[in-house]
Protein backbone atom coordinates (compact mmCIF):
# COMPACT_ATOMS: atom_id res chain seq x y z
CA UNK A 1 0.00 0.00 0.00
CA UNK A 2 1.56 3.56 -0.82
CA UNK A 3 0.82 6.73 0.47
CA UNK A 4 -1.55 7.60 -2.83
CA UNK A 5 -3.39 4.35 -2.18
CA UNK A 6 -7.29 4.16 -0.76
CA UNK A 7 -7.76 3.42 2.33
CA UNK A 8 -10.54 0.42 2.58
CA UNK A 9 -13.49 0.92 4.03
CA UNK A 10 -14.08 -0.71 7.28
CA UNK A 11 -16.04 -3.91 7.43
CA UNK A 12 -19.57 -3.23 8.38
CA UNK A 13 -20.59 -3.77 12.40
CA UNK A 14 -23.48 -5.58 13.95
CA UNK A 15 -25.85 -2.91 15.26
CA UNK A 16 -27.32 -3.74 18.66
CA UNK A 17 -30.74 -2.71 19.16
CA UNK A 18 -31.18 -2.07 22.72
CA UNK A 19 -33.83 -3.72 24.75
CA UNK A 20 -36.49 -2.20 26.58
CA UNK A 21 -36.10 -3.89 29.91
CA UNK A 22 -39.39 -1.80 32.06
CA UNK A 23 -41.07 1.80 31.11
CA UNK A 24 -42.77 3.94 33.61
CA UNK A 25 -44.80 7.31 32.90
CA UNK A 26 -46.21 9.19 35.51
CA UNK A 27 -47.20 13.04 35.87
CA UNK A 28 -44.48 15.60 36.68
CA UNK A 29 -45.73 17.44 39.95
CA UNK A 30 -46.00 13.79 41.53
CA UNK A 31 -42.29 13.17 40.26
CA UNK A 32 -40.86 16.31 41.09
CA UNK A 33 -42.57 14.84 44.92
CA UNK A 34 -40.95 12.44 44.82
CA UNK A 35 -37.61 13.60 43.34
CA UNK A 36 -37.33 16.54 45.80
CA UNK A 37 -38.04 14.05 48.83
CA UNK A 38 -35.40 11.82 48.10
CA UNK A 39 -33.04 13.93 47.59
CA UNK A 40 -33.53 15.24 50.61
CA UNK A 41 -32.48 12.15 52.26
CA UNK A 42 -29.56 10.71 50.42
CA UNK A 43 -26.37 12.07 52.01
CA UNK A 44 -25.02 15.23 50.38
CA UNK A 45 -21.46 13.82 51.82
CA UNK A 46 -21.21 10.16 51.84
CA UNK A 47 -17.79 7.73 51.51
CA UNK A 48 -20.49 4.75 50.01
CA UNK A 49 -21.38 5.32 46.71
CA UNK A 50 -24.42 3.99 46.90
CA UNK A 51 -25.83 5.64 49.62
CA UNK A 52 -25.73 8.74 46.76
CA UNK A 53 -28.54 6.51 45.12
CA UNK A 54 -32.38 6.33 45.17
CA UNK A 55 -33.42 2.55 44.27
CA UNK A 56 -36.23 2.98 41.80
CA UNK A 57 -38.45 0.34 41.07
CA UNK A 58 -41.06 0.00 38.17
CA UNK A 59 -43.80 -2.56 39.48
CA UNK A 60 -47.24 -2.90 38.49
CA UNK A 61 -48.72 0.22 37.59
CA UNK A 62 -46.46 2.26 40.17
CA UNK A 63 -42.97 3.89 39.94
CA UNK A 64 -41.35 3.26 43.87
CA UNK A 65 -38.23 5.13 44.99
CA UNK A 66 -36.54 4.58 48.49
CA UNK A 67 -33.70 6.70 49.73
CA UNK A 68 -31.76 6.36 52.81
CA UNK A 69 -28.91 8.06 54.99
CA UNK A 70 -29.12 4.64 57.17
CA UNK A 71 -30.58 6.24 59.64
CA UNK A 72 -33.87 6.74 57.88
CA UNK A 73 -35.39 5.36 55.08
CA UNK A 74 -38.09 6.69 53.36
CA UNK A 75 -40.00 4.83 50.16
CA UNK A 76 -42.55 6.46 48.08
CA UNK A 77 -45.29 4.97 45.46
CA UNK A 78 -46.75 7.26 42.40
CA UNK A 79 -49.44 5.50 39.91
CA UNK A 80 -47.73 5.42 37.03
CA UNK A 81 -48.34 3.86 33.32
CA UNK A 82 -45.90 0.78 33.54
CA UNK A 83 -44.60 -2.08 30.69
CA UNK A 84 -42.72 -4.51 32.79
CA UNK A 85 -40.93 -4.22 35.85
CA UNK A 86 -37.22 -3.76 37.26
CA UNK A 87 -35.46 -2.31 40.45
CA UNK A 88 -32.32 -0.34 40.13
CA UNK A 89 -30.36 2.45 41.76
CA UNK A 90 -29.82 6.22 40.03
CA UNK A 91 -28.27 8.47 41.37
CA UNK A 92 -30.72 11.19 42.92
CA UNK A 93 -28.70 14.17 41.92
CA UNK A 94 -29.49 13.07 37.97
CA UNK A 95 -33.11 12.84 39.13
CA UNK A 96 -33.06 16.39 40.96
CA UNK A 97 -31.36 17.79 38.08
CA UNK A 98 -34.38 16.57 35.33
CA UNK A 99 -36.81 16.90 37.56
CA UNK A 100 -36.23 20.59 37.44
CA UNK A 101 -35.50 20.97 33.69
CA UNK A 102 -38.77 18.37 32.69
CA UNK A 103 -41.83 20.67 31.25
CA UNK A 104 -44.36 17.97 31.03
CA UNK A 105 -44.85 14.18 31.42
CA UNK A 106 -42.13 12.33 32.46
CA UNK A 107 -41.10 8.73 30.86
CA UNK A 108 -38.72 6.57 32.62
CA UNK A 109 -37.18 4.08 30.33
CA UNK A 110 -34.51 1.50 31.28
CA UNK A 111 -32.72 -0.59 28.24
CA UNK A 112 -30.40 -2.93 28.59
CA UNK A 113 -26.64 -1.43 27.58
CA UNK A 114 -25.89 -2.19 23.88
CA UNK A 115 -21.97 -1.92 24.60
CA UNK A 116 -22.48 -4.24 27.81
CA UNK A 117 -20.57 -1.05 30.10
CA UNK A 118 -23.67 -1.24 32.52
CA UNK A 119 -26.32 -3.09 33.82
CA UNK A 120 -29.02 -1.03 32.25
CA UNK A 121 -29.10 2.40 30.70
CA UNK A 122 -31.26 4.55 32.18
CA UNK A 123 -33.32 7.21 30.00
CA UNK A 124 -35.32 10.38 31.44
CA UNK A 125 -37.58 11.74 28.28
CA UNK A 126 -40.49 14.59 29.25
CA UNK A 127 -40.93 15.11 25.36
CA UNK A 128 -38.05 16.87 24.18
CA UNK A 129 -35.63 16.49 26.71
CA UNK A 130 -34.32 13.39 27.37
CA UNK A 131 -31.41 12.28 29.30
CA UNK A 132 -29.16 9.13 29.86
CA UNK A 133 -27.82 7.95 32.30
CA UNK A 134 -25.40 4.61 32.88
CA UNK A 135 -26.44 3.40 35.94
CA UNK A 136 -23.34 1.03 36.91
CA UNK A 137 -24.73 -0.50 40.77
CA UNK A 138 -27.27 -3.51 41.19
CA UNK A 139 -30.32 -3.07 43.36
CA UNK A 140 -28.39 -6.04 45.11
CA UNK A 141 -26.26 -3.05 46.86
CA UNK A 142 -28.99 -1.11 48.05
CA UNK A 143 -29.06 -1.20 52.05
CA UNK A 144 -32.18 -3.26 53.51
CA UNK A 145 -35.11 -2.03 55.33
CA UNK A 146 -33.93 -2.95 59.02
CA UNK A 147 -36.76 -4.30 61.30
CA UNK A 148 -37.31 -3.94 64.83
CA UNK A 149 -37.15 -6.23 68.12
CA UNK A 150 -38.71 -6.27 71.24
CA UNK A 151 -42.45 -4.99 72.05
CA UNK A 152 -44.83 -3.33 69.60
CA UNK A 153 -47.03 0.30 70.27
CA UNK A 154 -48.94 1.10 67.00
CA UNK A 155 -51.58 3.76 67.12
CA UNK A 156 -53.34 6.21 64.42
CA UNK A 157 -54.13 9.63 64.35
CA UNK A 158 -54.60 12.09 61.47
CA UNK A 159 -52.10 14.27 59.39
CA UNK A 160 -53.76 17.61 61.19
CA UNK A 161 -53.22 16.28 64.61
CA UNK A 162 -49.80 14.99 63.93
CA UNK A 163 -48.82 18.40 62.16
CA UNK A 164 -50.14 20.21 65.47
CA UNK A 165 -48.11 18.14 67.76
CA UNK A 166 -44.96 18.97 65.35
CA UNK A 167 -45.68 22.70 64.44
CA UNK A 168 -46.07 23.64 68.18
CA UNK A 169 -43.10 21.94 69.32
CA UNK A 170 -40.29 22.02 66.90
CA UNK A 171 -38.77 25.65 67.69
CA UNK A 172 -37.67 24.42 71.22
CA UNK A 173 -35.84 21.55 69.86
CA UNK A 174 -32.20 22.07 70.87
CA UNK A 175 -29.23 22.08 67.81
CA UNK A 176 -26.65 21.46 70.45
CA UNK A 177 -24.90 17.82 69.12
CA UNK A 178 -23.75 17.45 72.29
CA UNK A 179 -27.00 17.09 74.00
CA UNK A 180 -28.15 14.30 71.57
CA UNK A 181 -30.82 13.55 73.41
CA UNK A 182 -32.68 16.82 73.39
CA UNK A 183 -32.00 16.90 69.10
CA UNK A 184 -35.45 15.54 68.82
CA UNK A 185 -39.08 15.40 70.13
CA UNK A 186 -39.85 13.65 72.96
CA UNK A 187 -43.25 11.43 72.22
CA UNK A 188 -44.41 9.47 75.34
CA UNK A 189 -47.97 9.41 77.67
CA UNK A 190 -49.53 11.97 79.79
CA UNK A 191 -48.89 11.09 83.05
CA UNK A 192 -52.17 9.26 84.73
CA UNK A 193 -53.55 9.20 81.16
CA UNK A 194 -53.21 6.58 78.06
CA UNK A 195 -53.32 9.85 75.18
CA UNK A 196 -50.07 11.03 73.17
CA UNK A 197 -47.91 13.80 74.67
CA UNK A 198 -44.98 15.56 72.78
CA UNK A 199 -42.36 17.01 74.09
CA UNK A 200 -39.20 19.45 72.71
CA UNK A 201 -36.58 21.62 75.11
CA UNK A 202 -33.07 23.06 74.34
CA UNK A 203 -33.00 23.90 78.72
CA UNK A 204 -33.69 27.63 77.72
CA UNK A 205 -37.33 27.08 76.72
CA UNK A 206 -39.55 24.07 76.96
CA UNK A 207 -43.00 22.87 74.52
CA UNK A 208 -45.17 20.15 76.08
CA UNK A 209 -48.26 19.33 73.62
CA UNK A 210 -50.95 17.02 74.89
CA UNK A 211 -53.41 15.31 72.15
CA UNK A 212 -56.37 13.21 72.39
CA UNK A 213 -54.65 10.47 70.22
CA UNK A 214 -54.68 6.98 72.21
CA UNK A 215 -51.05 5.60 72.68
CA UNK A 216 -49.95 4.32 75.95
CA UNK A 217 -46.46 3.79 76.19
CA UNK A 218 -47.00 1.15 78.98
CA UNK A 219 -47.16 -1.06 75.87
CA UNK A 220 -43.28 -1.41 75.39
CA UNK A 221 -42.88 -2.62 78.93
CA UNK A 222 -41.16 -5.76 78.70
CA UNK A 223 -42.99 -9.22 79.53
CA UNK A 224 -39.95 -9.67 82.35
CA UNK A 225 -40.88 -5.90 83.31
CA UNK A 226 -37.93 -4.91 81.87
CA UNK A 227 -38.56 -1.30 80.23
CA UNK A 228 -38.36 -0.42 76.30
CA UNK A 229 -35.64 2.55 77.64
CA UNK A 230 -35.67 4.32 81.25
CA UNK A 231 -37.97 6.41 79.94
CA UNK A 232 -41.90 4.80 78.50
CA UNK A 233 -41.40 6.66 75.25
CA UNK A 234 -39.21 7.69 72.20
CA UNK A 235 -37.02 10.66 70.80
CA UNK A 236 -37.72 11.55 67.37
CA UNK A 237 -34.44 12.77 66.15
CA UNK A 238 -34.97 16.37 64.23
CA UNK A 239 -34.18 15.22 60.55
CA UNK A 240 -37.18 12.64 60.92
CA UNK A 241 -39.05 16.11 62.38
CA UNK A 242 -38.15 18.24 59.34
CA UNK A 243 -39.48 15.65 56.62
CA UNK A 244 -42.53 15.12 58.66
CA UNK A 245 -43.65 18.95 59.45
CA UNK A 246 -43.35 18.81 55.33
CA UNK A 247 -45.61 15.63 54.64
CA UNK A 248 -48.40 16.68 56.86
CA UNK A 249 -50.55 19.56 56.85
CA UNK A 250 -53.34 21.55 58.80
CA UNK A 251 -56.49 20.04 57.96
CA UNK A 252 -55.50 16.58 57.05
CA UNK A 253 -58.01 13.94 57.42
CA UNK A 254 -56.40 10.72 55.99
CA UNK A 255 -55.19 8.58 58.70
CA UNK A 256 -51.68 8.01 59.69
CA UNK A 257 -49.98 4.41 60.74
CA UNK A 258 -47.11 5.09 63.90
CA UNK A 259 -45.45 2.14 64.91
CA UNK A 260 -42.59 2.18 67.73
CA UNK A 261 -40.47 -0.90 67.96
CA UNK A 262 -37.35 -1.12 69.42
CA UNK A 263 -35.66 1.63 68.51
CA UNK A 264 -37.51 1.92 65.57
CA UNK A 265 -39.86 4.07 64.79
CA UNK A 266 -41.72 3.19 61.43
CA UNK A 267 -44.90 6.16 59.66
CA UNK A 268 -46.89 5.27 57.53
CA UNK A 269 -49.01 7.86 55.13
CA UNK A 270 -50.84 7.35 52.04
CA UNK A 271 -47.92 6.87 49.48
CA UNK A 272 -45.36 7.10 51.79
CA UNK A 273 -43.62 5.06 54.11
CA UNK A 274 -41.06 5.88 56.46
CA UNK A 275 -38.86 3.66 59.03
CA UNK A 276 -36.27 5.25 61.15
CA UNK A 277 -33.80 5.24 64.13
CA UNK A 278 -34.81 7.13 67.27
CA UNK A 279 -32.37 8.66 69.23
CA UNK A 280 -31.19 5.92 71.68
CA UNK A 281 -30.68 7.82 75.18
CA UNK A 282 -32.73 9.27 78.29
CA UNK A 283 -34.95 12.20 77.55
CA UNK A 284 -34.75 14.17 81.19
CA UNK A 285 -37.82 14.54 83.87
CA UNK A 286 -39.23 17.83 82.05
CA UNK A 287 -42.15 17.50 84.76
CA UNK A 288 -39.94 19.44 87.17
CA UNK A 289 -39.57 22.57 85.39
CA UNK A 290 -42.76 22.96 84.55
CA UNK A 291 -43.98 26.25 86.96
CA UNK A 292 -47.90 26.37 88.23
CA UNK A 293 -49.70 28.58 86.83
CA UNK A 294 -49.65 32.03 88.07
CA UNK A 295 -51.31 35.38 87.95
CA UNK A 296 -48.60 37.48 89.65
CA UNK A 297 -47.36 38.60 86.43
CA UNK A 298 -49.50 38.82 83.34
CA UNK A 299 -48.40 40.20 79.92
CA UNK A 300 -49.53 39.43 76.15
CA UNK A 301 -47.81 39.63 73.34
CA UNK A 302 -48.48 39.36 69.58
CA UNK A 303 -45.98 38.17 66.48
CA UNK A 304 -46.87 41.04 64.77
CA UNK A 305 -45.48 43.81 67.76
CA UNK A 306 -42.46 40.96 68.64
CA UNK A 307 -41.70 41.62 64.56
CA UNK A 308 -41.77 45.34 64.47
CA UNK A 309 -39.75 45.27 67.41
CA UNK A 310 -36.97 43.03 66.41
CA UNK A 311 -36.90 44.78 62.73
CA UNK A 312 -36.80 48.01 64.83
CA UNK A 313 -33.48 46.86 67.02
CA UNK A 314 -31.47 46.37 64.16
CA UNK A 315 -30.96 50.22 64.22
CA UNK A 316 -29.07 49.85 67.26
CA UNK A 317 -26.16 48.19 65.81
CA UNK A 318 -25.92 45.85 68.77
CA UNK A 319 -24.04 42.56 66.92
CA UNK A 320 -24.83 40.75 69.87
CA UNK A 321 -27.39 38.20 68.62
CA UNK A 322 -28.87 37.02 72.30
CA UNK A 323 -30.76 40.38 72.84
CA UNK A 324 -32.91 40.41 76.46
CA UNK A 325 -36.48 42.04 75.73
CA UNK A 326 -37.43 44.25 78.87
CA UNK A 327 -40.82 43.99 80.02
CA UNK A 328 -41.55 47.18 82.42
CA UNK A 329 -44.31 46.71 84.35
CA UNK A 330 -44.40 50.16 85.99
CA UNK A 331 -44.00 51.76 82.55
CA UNK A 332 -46.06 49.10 80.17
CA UNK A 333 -43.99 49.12 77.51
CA UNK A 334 -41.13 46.27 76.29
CA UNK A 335 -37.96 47.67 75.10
CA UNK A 336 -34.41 46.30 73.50
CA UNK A 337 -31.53 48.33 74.82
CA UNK A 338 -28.11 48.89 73.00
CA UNK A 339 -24.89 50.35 73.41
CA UNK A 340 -24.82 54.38 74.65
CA UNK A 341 -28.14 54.22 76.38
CA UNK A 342 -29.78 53.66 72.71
CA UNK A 343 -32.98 51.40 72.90
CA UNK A 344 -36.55 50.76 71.07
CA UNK A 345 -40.05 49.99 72.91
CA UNK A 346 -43.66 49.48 71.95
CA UNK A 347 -46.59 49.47 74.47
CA UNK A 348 -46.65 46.09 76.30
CA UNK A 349 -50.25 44.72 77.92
CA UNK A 350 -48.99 43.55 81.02
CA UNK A 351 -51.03 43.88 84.82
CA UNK A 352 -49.04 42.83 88.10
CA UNK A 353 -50.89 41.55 91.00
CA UNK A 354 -51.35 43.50 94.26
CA UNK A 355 -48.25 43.69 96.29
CA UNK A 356 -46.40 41.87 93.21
CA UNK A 357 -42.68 44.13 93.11
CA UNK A 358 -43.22 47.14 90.05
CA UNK A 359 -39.79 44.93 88.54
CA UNK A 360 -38.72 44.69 85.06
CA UNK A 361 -38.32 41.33 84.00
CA UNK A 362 -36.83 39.95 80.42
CA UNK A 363 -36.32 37.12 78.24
CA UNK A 364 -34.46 36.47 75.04
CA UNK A 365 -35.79 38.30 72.21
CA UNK A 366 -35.31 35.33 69.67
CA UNK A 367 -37.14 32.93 71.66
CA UNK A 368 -39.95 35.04 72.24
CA UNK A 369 -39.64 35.35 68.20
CA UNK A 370 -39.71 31.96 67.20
CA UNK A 371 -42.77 31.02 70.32
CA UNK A 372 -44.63 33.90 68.49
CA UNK A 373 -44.35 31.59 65.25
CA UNK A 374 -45.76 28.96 66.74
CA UNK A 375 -48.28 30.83 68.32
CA UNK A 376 -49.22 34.18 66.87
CA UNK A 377 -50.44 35.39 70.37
CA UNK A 378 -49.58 34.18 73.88
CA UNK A 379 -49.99 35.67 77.16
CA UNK A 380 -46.61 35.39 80.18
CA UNK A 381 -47.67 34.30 82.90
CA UNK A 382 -44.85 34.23 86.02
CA UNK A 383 -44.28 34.31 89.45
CA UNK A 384 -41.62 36.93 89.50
CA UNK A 385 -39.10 38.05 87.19
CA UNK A 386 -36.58 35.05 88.51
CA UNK A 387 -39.05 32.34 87.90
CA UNK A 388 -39.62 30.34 84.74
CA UNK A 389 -42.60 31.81 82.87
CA UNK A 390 -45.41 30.07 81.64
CA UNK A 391 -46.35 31.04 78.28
CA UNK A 392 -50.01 30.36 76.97
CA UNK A 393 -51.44 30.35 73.72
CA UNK A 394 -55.25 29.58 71.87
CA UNK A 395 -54.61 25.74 72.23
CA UNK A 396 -55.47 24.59 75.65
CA UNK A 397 -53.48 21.04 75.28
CA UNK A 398 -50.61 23.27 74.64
CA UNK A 399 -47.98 24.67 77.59
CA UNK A 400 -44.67 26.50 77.03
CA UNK A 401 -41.94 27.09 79.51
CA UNK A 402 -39.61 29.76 79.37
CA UNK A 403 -36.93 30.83 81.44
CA UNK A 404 -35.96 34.35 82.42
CA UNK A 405 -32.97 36.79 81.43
CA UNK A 406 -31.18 39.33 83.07
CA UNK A 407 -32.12 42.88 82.18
């Protein structure tokens, strides 16, 4: 062959057709659901690979995806339009990233790999867009649903009344990791009743929530007497909080499976199933700093005035973030101070009972901010200004503690 000479053309190749090994088409609102859900779960960090993976499977008209961080694991169902059936891990960043690109219907297609590189090749169509993906892990990989030991409490209650005992509780949950057993909400029985009782504290400020839900906690007494934990009840840690204040709502009326096991604690809501680790530890004896009610000290406050105020105090170019909030009795008015004598105040609705001392008395300004998003209005009730206050909103099943601060 010289250097003038044609080059022959190469011999024709064998083109594999790929073959459709399940389809699944379902509407994109209840994938984008979905999507966003799991992603929340999966690790954002993670040193397994396939913990960085949602294991979607295409059953009988339904498209299933369960995520986990290993401490919880959450699987979801959507009707979907289906043509066979698979299970197989993707990746839920390449599921967040369609899911927020797709315009319409979305089709989930997995072929088998026509150059054998992967197990199956995973494409994401919504019309025009489409994407593929090589998904290169087995369902085999995917870390099992763990099950629980020991005693069984189940009960039921509603999304509304779940929400309720979450929305009114979760701001006194406390971020500090090394009090790992306040990270959570405390769920356990009224004392001398059998009915549901949550309860949250960071040991600044305390929630305790009482419902008319039926779960005794006497249940996971062992048969040799031997309790579940030293305390009748379980911590749910505040990840497991976050994803449920989402999935329920005000209003809710379908009904809502709770199961504690072990340390297990497994929900189940229409779609949506979710089994995860409580926080294994004692939850302290909150009954004793719970104050009687008193009517030495009386003063109501609203979100709205607790707003203006704090929007108000940012003029005082005070960077310290744990500002008191002075009630004055004598003067009826509640004030933030700053540096040089500088300060703000609105009128405060406060009365003092006869012979109480005319004392200012304060508490931190950002818990009285995040109570007032629980509860729009509340009234202070205390016994001086060196007591824990009791703080009262519309919901009669619902008591908040919270302790003073030196003004």
């Amino acid at each position: 062959m010289t250097l003038h000479a044609k080059i022959p053309p190469a011999p024709p190749t064998a083109t594999v057709t790929p073959k459709i090994l399940a389809r699944a088409t379902v509407e994109l609102a209840a994938f984008r659901r979905m999507v966003r859900l799991a992603h929340q779960i999966t690790p954002r960090v993670s040193a397994v690979p396939i913990l960085n993976c949602a294991l979607m499977t295409i059953a009988d008209g339904t498209l299933n995806l369960r995520a986990t961080d290993l401490d919880t694991h959450l699987s979801q169902s959507i009707a979907a339009e289906t043509v066979a059936g698979i299970s197989l891990p993707v990746r839920t960043a390449t599921l967040a990233a369609f899911a927020s690109a797709a315009s319409g219907r979305v089709t989930v297609e997995l072929q088998s790999d026509p150059d054998g590189l992967a197990p199956a090749l995973l494409s994401l169509r919504d019309g025009d867009l489409t994407l593929r993906h090589r998904c290169m892990m087995s369902a085999g990989d995917f870390p099992a649903i763990p099950t629980g030991t020991g005693p069984v409490l189940a009960w039921e209650q509603t999304p509304d009344s779940l929400y309720r005992l979450i929305a009114l509780s979760r701001h006194c949950i406390s971020t500090e990791e090394t009090r790992y057993c306040l990270n959570g909400i405390f769920l356990t029985t009224k004392p001398g009743a059998s009915t549901l009782r949550a309860i949250a504290t960071d040991g600044h400020r305390l929630a305790c929530i009482d419902s008319e839900v039926q779960a005794d906690f006497a249940a996971l007494q062992a048969a040799d007497g031997t309790p579940h934990s030293q305390q009748l009840g379980v911590i749910v840690p505040r990840p497991l909080v976050q994803i449920l204040h989402q999935l329920t709502r005000k209003g809710g009326k379908d009904r809502v499976q709770v199961t504690a096991q072990g340390q297990l604690l497994s929900i189940d809501l229409p779609g949506i199933s979710i089994i995860a680790k409580t926080i294994d530890g004692t939850y302290p004896d909150y009954t004793r700093v719970i104050p009687e009610a008193s009517s030495a000290i009386t003063a109501h406050l609203t979100k709205t005035q607790l707003t203006r105020l704090h929007r108000a105090a940012a003029a005082l170019e005070d960077r310290y973030e744990a500002r008191p909030a002075r009630l004055d009795i004598g003067a009826r008015r509640i004030s933030v101070a700053g540096g040089d004598g500088n300060s703000v105040s609105l009128p405060l609705q406060v009365t003092a009972a006869e012979g109480t001392a005319q004392e200012a008395f304060g508490y931190d300004l950002r818990y009285l901010l995040a109570q007032a998003s629980a509860t729009p209005a509340f009234t202070i009730r205390a016994e001086s200004r060196d007591h824990p206050a009791l703080l009262l909103g519309e919901d009669p099943l619902a008591i908040f503690v919270l302790m003073p601060m030196r003004v």
